[in-house]
C-alpha atoms as a PDB file:
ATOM      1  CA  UNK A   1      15.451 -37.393  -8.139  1.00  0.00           C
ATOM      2  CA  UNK A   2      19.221 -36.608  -6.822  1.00  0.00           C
ATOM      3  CA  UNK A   3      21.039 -35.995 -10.027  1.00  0.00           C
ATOM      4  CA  UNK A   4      24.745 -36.833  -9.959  1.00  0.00           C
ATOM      5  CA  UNK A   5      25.801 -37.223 -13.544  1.00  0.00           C
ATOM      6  CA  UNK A   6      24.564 -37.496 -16.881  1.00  0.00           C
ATOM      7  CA  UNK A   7      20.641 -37.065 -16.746  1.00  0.00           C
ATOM      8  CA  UNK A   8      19.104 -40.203 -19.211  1.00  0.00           C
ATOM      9  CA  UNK A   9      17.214 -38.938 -21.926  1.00  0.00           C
ATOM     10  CA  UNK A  10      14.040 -41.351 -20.246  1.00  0.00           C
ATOM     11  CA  UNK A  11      13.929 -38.733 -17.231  1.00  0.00           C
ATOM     12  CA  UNK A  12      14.587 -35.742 -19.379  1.00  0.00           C
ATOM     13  CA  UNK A  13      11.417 -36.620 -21.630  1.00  0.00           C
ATOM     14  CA  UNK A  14       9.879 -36.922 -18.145  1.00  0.00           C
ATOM     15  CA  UNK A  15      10.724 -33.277 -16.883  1.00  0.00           C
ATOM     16  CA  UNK A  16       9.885 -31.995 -20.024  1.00  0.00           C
ATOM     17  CA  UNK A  17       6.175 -32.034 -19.957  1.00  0.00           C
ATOM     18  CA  UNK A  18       6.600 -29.834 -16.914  1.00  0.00           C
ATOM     19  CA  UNK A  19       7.559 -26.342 -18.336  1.00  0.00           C
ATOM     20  CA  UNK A  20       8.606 -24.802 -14.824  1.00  0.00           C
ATOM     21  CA  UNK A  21      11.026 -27.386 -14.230  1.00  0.00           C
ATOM     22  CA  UNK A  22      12.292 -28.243 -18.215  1.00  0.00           C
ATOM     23  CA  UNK A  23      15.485 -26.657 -17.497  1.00  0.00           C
ATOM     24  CA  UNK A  24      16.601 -27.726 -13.889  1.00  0.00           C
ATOM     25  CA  UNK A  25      16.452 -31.193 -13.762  1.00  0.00           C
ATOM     26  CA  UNK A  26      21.216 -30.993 -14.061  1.00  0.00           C
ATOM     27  CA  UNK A  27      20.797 -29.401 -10.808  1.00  0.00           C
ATOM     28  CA  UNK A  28      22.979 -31.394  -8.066  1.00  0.00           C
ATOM     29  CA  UNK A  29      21.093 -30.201  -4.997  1.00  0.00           C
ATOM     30  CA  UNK A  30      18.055 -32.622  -4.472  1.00  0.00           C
ATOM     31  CA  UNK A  31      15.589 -29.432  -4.633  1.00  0.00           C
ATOM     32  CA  UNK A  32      15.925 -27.889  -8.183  1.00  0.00           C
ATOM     33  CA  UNK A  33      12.919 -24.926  -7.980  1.00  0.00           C
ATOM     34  CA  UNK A  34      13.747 -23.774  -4.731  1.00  0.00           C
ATOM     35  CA  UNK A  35      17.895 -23.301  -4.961  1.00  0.00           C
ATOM     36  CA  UNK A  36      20.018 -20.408  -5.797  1.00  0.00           C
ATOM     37  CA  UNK A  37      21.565 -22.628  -8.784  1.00  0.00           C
ATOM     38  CA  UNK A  38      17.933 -22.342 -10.502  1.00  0.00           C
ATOM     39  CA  UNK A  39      17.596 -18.781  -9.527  1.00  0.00           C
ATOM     40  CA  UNK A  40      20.239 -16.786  -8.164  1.00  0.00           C
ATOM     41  CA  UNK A  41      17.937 -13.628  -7.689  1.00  0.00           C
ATOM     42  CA  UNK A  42      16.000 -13.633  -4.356  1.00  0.00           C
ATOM     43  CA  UNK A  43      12.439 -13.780  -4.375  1.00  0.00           C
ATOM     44  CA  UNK A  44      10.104 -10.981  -3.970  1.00  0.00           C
ATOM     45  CA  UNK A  45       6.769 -11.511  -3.254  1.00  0.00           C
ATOM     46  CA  UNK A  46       4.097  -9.208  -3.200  1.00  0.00           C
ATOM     47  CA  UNK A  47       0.604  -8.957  -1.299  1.00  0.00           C
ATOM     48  CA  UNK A  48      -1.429  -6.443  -1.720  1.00  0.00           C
ATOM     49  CA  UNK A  49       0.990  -3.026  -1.562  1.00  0.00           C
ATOM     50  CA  UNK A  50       3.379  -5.427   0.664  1.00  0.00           C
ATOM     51  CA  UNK A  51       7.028  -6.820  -0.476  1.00  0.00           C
ATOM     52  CA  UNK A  52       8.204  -9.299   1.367  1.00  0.00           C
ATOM     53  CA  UNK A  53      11.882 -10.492   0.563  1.00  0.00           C
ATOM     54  CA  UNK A  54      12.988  -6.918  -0.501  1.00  0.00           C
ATOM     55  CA  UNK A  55      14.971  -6.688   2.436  1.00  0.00           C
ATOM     56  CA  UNK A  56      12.872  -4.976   4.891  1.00  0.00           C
ATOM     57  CA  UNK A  57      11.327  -6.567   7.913  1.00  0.00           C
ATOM     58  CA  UNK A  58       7.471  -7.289   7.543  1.00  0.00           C
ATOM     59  CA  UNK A  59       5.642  -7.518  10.503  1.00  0.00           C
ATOM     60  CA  UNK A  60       2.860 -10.423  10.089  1.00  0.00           C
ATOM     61  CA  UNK A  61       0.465 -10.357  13.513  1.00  0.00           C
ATOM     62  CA  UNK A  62      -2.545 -10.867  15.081  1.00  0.00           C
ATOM     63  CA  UNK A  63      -4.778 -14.015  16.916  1.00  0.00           C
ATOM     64  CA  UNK A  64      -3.785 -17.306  16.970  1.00  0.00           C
ATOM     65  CA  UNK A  65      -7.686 -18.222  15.476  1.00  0.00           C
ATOM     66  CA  UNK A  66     -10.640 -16.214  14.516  1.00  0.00           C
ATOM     67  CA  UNK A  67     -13.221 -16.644  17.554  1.00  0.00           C
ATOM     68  CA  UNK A  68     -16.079 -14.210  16.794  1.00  0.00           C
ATOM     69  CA  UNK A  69     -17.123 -11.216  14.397  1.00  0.00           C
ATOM     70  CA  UNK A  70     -16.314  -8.768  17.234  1.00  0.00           C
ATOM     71  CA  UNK A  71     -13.286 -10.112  18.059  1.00  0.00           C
ATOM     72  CA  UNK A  72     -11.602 -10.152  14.666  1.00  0.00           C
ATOM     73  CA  UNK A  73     -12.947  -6.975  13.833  1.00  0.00           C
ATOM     74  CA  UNK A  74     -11.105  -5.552  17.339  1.00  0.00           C
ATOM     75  CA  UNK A  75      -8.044  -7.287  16.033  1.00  0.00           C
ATOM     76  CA  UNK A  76      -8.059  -5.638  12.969  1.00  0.00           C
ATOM     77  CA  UNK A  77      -8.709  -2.061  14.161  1.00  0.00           C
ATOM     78  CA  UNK A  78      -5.219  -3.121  16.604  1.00  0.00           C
ATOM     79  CA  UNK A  79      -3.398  -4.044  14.590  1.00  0.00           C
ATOM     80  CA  UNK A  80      -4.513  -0.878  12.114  1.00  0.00           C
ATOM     81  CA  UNK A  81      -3.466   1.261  14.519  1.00  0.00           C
ATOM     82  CA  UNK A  82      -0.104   0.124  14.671  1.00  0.00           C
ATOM     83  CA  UNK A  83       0.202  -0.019  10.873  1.00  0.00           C
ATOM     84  CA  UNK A  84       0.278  -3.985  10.387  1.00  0.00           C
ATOM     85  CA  UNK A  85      -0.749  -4.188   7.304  1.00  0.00           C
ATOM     86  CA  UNK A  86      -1.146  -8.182   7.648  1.00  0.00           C
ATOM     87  CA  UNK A  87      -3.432 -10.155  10.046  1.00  0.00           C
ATOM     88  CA  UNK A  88      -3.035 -13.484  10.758  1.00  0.00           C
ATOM     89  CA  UNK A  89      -5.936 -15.607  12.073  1.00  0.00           C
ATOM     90  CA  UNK A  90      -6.363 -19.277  11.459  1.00  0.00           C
ATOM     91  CA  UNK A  91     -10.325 -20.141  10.171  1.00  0.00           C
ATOM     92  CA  UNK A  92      -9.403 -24.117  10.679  1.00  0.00           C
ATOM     93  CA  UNK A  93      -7.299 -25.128  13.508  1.00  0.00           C
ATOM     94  CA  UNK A  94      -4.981 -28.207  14.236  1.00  0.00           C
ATOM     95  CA  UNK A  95      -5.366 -28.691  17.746  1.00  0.00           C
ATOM     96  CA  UNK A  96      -4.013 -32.113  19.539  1.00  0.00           C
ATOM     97  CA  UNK A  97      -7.209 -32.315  21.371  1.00  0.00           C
ATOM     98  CA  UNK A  98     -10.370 -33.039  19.640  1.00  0.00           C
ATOM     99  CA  UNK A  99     -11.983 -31.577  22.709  1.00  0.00           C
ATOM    100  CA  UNK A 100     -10.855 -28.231  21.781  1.00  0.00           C
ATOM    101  CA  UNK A 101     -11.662 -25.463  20.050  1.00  0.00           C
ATOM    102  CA  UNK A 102     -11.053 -26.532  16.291  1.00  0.00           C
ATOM    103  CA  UNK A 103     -11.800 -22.925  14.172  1.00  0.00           C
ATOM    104  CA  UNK A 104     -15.265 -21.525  12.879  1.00  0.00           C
ATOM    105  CA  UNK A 105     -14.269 -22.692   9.376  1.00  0.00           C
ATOM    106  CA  UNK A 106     -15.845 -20.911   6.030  1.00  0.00           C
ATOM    107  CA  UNK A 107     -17.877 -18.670   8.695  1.00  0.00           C
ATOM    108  CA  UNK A 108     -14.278 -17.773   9.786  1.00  0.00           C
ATOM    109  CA  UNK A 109     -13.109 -17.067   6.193  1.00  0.00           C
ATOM    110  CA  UNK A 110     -15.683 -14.929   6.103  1.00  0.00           C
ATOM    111  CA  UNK A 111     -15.293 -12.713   8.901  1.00  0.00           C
ATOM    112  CA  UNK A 112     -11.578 -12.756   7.693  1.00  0.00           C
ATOM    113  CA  UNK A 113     -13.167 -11.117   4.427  1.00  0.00           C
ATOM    114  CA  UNK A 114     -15.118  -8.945   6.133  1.00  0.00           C
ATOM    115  CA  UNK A 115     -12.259  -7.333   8.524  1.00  0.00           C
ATOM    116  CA  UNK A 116     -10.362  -6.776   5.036  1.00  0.00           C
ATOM    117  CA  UNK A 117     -13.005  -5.048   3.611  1.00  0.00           C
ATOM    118  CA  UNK A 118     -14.046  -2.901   6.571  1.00  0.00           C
ATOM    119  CA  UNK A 119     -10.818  -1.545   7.671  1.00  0.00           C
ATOM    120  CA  UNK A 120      -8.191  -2.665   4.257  1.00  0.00           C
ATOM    121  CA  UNK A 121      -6.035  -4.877   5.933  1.00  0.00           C
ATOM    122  CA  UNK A 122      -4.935  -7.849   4.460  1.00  0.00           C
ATOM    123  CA  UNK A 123      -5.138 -11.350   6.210  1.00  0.00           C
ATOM    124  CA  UNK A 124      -3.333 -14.492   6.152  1.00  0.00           C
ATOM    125  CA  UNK A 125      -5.329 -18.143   7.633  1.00  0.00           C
ATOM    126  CA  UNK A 126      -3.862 -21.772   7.761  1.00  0.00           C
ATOM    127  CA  UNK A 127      -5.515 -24.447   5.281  1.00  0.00           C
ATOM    128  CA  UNK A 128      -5.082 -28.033   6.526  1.00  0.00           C
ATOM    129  CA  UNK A 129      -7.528 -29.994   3.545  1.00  0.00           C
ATOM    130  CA  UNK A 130      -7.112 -29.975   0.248  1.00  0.00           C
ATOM    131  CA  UNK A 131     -10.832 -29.273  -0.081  1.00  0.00           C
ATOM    132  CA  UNK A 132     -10.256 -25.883   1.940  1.00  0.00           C
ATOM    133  CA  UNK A 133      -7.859 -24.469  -0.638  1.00  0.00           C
ATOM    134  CA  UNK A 134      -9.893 -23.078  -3.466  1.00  0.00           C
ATOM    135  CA  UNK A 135     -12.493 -21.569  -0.844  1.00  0.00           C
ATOM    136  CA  UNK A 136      -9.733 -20.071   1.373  1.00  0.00           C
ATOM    137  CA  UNK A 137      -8.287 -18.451  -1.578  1.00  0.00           C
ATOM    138  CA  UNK A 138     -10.895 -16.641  -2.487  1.00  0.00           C
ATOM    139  CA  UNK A 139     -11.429 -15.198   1.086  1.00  0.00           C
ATOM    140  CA  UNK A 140      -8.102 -14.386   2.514  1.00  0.00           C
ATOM    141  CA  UNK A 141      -4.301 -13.085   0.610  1.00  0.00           C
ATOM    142  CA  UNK A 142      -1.915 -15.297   2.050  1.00  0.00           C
ATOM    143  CA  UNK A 143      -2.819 -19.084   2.569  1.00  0.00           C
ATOM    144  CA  UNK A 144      -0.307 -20.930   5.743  1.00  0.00           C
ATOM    145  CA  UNK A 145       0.937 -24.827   6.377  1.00  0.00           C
ATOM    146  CA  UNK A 146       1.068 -25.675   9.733  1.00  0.00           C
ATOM    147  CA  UNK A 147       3.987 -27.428  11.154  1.00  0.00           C
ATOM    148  CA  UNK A 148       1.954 -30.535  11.097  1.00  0.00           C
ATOM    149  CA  UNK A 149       1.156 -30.289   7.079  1.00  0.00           C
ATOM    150  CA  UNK A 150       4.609 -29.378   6.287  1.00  0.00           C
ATOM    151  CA  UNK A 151       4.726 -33.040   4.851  1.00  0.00           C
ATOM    152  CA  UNK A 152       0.830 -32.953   3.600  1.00  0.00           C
ATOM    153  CA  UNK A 153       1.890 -33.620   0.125  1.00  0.00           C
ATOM    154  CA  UNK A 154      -1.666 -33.850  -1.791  1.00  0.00           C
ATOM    155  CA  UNK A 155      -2.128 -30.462   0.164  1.00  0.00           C
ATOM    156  CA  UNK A 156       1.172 -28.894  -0.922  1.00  0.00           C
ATOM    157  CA  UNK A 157       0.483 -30.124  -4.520  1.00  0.00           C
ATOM    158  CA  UNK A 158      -2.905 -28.589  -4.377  1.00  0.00           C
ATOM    159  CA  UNK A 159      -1.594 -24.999  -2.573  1.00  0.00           C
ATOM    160  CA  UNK A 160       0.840 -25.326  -5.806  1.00  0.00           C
ATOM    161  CA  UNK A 161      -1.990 -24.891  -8.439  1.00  0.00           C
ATOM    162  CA  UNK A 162      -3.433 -21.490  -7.124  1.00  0.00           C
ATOM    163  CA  UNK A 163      -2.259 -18.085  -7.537  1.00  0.00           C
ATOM    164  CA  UNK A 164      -1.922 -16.807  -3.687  1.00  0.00           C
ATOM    165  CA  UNK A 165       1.279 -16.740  -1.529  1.00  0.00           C
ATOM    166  CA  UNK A 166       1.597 -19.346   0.954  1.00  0.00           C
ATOM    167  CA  UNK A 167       3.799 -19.783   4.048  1.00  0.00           C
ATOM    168  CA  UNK A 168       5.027 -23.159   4.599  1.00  0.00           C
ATOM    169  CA  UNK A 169       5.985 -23.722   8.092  1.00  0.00           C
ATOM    170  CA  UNK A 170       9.276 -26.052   9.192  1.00  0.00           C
ATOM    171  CA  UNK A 171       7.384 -29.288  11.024  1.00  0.00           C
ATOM    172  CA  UNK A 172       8.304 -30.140  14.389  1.00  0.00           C
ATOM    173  CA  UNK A 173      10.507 -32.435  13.555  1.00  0.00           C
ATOM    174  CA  UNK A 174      11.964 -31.563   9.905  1.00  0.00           C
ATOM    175  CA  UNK A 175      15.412 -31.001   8.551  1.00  0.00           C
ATOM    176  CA  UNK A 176      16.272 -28.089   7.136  1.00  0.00           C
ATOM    177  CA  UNK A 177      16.458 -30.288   3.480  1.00  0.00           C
ATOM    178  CA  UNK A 178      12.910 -31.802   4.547  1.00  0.00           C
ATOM    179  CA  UNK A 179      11.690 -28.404   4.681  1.00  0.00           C
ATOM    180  CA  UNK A 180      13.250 -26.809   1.430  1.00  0.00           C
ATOM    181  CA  UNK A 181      11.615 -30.402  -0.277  1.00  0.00           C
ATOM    182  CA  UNK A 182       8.159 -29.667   0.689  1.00  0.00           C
ATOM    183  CA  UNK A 183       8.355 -26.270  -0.762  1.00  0.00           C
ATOM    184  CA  UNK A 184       9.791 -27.710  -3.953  1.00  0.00           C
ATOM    185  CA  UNK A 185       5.930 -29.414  -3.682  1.00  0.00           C
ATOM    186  CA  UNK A 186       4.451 -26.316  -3.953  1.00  0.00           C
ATOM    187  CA  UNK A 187       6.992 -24.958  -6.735  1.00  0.00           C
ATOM    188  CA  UNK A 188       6.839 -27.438  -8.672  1.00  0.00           C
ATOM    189  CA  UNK A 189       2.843 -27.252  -8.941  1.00  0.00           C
ATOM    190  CA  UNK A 190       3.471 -23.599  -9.974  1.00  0.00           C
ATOM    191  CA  UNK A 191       2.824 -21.786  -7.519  1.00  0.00           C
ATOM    192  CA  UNK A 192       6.552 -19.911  -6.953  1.00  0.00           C
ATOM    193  CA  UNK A 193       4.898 -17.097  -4.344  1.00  0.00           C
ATOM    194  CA  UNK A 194       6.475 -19.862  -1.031  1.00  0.00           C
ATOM    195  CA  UNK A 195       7.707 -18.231   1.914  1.00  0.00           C
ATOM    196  CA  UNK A 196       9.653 -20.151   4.711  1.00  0.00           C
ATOM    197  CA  UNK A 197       8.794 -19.971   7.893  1.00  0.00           C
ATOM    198  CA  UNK A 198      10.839 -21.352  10.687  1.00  0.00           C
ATOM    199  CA  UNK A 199       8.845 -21.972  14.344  1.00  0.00           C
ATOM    200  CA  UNK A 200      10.712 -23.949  16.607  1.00  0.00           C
ATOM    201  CA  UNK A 201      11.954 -27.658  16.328  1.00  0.00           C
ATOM    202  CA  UNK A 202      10.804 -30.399  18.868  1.00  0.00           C
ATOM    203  CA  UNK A 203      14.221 -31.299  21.178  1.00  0.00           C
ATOM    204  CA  UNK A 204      14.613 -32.301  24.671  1.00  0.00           C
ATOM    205  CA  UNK A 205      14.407 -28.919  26.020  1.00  0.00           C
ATOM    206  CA  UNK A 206      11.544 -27.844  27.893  1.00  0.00           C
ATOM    207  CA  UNK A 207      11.909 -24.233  29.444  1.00  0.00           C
ATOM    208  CA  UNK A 208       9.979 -23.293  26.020  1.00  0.00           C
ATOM    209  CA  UNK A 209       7.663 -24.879  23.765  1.00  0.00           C
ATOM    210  CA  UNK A 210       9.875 -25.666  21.022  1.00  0.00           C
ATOM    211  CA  UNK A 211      13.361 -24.729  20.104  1.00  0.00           C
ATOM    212  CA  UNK A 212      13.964 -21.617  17.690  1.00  0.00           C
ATOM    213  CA  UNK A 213      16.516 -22.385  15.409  1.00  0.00           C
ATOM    214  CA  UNK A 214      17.753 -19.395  14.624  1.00  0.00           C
ATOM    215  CA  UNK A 215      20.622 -20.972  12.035  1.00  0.00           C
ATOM    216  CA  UNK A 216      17.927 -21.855  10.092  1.00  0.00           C
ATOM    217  CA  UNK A 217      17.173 -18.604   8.837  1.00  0.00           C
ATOM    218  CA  UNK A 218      21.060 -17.816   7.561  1.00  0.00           C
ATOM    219  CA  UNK A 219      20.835 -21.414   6.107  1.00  0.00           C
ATOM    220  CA  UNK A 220      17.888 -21.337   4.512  1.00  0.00           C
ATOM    221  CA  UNK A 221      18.864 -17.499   3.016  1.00  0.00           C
ATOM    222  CA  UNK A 222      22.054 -18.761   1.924  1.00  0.00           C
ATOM    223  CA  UNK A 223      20.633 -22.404   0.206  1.00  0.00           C
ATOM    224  CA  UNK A 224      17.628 -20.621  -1.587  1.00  0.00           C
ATOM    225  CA  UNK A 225      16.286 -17.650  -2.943  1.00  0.00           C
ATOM    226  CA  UNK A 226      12.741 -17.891  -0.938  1.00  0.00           C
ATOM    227  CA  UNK A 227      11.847 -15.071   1.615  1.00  0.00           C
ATOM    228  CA  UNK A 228      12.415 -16.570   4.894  1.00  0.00           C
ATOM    229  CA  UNK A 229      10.296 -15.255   7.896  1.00  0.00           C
ATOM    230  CA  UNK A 230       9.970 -16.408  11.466  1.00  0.00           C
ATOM    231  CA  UNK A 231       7.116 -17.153  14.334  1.00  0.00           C
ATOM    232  CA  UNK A 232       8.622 -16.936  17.147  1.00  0.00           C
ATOM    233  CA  UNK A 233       5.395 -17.973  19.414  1.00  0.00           C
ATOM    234  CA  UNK A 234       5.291 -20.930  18.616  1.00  0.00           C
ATOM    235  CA  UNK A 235       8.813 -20.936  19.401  1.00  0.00           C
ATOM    236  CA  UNK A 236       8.503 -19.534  22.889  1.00  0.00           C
ATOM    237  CA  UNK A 237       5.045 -20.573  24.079  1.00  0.00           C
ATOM    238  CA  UNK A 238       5.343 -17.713  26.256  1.00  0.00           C
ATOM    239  CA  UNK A 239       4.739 -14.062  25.455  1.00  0.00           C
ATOM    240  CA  UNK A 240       7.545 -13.246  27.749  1.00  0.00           C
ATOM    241  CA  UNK A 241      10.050 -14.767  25.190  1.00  0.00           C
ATOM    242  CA  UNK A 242       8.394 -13.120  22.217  1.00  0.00           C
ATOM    243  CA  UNK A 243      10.472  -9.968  21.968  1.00  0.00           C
ATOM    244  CA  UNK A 244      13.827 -11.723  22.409  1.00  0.00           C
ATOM    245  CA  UNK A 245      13.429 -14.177  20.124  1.00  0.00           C
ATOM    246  CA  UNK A 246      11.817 -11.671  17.774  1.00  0.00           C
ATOM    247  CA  UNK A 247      15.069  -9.615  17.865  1.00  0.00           C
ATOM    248  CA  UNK A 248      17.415 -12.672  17.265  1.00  0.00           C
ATOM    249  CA  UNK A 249      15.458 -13.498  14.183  1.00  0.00           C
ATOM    250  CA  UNK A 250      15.944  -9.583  12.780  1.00  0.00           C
ATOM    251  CA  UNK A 251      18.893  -9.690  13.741  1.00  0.00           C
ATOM    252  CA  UNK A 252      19.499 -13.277  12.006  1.00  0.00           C
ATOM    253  CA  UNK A 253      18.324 -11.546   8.514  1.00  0.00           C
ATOM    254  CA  UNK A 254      14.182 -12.416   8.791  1.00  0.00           C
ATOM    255  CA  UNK A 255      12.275 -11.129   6.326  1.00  0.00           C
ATOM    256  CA  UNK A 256       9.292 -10.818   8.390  1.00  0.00           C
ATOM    257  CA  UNK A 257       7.970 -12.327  11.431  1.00  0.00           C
ATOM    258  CA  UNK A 258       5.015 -13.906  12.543  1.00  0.00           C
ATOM    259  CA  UNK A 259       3.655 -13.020  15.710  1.00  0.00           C
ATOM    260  CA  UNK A 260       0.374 -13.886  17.473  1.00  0.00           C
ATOM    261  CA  UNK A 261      -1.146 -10.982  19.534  1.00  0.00           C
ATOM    262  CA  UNK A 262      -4.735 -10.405  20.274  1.00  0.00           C
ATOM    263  CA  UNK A 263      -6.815  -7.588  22.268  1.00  0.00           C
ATOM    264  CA  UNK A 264      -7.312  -9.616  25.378  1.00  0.00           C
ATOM    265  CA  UNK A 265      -4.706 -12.875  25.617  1.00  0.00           C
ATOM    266  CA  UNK A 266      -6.436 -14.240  28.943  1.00  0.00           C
ATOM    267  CA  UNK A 267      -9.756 -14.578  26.702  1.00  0.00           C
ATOM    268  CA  UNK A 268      -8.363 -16.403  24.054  1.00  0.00           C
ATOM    269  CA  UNK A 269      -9.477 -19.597  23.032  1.00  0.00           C
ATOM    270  CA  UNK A 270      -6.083 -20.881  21.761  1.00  0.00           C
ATOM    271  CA  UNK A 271      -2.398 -19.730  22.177  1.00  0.00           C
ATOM    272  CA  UNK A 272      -3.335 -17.453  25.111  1.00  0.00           C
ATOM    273  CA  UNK A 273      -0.513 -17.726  27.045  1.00  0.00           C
ATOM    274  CA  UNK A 274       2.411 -17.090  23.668  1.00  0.00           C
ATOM    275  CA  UNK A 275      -0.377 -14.083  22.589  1.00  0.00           C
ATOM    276  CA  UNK A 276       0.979 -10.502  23.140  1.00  0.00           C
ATOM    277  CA  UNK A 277      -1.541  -7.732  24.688  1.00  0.00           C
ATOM    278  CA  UNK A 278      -1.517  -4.674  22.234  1.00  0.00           C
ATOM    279  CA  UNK A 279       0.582  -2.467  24.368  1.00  0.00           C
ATOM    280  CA  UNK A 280       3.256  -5.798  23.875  1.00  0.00           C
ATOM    281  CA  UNK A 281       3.131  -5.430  20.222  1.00  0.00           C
ATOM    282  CA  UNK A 282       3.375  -2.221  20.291  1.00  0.00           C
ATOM    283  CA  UNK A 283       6.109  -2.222  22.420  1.00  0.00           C
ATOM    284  CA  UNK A 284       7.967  -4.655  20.564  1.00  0.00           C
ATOM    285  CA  UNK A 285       7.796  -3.000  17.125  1.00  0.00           C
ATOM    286  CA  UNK A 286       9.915   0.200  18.974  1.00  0.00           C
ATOM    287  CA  UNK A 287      12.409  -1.956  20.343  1.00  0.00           C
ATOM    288  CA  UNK A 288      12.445  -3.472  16.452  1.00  0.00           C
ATOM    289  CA  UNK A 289      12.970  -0.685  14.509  1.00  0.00           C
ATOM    290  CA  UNK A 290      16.303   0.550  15.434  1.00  0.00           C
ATOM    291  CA  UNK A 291      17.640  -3.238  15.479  1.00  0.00           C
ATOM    292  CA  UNK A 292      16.533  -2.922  11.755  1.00  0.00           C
ATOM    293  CA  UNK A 293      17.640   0.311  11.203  1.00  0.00           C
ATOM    294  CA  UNK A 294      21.193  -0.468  12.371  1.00  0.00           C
ATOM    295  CA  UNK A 295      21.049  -3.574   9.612  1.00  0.00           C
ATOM    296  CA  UNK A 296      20.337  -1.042   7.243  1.00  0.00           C
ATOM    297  CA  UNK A 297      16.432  -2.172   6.884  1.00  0.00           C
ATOM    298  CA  UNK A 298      13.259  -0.944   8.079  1.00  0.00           C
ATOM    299  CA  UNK A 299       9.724  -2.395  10.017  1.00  0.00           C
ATOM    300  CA  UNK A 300       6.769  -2.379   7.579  1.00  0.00           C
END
């Protein structure tokens, strides 16, 4: 509902049986939860001993899916060593193929589990079913839309009703107010632990996979009070253009990025060729930290 004058008393009585929104519904801007008008502090959210949104620059890696016990558990211990504190690893993947490799599912969630409890870091997966939600959130910290679910609205509603963090990723296609509107999904549910993620939009270009729009992230900072973090991998489709596109997004005001990496890229059995080797990540988070540094920030 776009409110541009007097709000009727029939949608009033409406809004009011929902107590997280009873107040907002004189807002102008078409999303109410997610806008500085509702909330002019920015959002901090926390997982595990991790803020994201407090104006540092969180550093959110690891393999595009999780393939096997030994290989998660290898991407854990890398990504230990360079004090990541978050992994991310998808348990159910959205391929465009259904020849593919699709995920190993709750086994997956599982293992995911299992490299938290073995070496304490914390890990992040992508849901795409509603009936996922519940069981991923009792297995991983922070639960991730896809670009393809941005507009998933049963699953946005449902990520809405549980008491995890969840990155909602900008959709291929989506407007920057299409985005903000799905998260006002998950906001309006309850849920108020939503951080954006921008990955690349589909244009005409095609030296890359998709087109990093690096505006996003001021616009998106400067329309709402959400942490605002970026992937560029998905962006670049190439690990060559990870670090470049890594440092525009710092440098942009991201607070965090989301980058895939894994201990051996070539065997991979998605993303290989956007995956960074762990001498690449390790590289990158150097050339990071005085580009935060300089912005008065620092690489957690």
């Amino acid at each position: 509902i776009h409110v541009l004058g007097n709000v009727t008393d029939e949608i009033a009585n409406h809004f009011s049986s929902f107590p997280q929104v009873e107040n907002v519904v004189r807002i102008l801007k078409p999303f109410k939860l997610a806008s500085k008008e509702h909330k002019a502090q920015k959002t901090v959210i926390k997982v595990g001993d991790v803020s994201i949104g407090n104006g540092d620059v969180v550093m959110i890696a690891g393999p595009c899916s999780v393939e096997s016990e030994e290989q998660i558990m290898e991407a854990a211990n890398m990504l230990k060593k360079l004090n990541v504190k978050i992994m991310r690893a998808s348990a159910f993947k959205p391929r465009t193929s259904p020849y593919d490799f699709q995920g190993l599912g709750i086994k997956g969630l599982k293992l995911l589990k299992k490299a938290r409890e073995k070496t304490g870091i914390l890990v992040e997966t992508e849901v795409m079913d509603v009936r996922d939600v519940a069981i991923a959130a009792e297995y991983v910290d922070v639960l991730r839309v896809g670009a393809r679910n941005m507009q998933n609205y049963d699953l946005l509603k449902e990520l809405g009703k549980i008491n995890k963090p969840v990155i909602l990723k900008r959709g291929m296609s989506a407007t920057i107010n299409e985005f903000i509107m799905a998260a006002e999904y998950i906001l309006f549910h309850g849920n108020t632990d939503v951080i954006l993620c921008e990955r690349g939009i589909r244009t005409f270009e095609t030296a890359y996979r998709n087109t990093l729009d690096i505006g996003a992230v001021a616009i998106l900072k400067n329309l709402t009070h959400l942490p605002v973090i970026v992937d560029p991998s998905h962006a670049a489709g190439n690990m060559e253009l990870v670090p470049p596109l890594s440092k525009a997004a710092v440098a942009a005001g991201a607070d965090g990025l989301l980058i895939e990496a894994h201990p051996d890229p070539k065997k991979a059995l998605s993303d290989a060729a956007q995956s960074l080797y762990p001498e690449q990540l390790a590289k990158l988070m150097e050339e990071l930290r005085p580009i935060c540094e300089a912005m008065g920030r620092k690489l957690t």
